[in-house]
C-alpha atoms as a PDB file:
ATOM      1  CA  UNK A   1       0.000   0.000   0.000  1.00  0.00           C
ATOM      2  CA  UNK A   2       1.750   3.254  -0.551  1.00  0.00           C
ATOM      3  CA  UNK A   3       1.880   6.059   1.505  1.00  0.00           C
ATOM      4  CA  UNK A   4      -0.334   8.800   0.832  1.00  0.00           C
ATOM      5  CA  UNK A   5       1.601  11.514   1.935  1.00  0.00           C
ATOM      6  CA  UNK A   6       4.347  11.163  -0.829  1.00  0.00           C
ATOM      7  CA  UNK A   7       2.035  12.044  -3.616  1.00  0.00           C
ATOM      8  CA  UNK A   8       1.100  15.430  -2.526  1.00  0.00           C
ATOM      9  CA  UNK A   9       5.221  16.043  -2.033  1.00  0.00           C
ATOM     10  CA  UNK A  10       5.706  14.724  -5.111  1.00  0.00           C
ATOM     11  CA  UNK A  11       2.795  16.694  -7.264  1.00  0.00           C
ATOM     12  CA  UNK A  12       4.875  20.159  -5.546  1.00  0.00           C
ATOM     13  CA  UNK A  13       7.690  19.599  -8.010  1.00  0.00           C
ATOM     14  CA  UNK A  14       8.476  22.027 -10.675  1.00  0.00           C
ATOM     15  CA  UNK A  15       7.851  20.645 -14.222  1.00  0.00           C
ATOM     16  CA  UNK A  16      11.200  20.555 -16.302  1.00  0.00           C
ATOM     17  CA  UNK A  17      11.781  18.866 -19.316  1.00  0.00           C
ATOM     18  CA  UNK A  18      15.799  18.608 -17.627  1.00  0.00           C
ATOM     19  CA  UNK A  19      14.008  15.633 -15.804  1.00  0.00           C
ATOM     20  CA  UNK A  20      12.839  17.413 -12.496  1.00  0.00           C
ATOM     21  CA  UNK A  21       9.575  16.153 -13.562  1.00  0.00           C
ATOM     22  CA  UNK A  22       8.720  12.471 -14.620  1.00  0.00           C
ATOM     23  CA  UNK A  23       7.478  12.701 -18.423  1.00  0.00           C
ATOM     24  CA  UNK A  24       5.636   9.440 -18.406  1.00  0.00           C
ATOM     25  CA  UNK A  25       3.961  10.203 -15.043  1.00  0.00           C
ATOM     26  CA  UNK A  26       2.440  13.549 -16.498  1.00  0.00           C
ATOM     27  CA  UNK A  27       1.420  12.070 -19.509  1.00  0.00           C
ATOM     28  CA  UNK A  28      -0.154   8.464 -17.683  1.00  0.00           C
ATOM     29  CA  UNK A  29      -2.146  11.366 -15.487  1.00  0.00           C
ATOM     30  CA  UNK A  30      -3.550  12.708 -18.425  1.00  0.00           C
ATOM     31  CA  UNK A  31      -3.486  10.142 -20.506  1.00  0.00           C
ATOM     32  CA  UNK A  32      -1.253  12.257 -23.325  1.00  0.00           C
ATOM     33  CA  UNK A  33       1.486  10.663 -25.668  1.00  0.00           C
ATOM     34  CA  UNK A  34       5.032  11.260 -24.166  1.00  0.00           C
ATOM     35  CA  UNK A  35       5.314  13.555 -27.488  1.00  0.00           C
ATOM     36  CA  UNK A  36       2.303  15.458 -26.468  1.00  0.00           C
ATOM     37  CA  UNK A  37       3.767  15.528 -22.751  1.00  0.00           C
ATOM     38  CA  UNK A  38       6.690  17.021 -23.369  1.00  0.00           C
ATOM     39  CA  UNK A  39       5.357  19.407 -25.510  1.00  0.00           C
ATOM     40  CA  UNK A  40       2.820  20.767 -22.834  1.00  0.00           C
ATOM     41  CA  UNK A  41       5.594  20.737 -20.064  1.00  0.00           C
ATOM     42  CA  UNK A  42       8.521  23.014 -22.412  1.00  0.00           C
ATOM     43  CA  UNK A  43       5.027  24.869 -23.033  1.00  0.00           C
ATOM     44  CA  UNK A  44       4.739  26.137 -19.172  1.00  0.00           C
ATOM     45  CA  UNK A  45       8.065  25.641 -18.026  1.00  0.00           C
ATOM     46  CA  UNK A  46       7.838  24.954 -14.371  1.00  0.00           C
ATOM     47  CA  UNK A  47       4.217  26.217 -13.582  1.00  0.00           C
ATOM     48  CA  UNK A  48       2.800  22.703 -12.683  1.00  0.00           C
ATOM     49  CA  UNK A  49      -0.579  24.306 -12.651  1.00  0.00           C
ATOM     50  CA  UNK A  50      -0.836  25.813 -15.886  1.00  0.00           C
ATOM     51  CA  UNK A  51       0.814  22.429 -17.122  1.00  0.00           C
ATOM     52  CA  UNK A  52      -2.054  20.760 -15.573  1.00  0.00           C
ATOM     53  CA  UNK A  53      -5.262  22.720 -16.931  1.00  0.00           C
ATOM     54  CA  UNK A  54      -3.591  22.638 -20.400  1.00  0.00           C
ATOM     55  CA  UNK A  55      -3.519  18.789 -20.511  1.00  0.00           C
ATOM     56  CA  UNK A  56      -6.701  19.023 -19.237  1.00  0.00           C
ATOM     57  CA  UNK A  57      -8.038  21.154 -22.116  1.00  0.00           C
ATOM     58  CA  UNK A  58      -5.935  19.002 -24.240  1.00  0.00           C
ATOM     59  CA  UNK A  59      -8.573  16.284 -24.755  1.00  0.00           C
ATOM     60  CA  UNK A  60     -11.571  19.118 -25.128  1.00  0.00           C
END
């Protein structure tokens, strides 16, 4: 069972496309391409957020 408490931590990272920020997690979460991942994270640097609502208006 894994610990809940480490997601949260790990969600506070910046996004970086220098590999702060795990490419394949971002695009499993949103269910992107690792193309269309990486794209989206150069695209807003390391504003997680913004990152975030774009994938999410990605799909729509």
């Amino acid at each position: 069972m894994s610990n809940p408490k480490v997601r949260p931590a790990l969600e506070k990272k910046p996004l970086s496309p220098r590999g702060s920020y795990d490419v394949a997690y971002f695009a499993q979460k949103h269910g992107l391409s690792l193309k269309d991942a990486m794209r989206l994270i150069k695209a807003h640097g390391s504003d997680r957020d913004a990152a975030d609502r774009a994938a999410q208006r990605f799909h729509h």
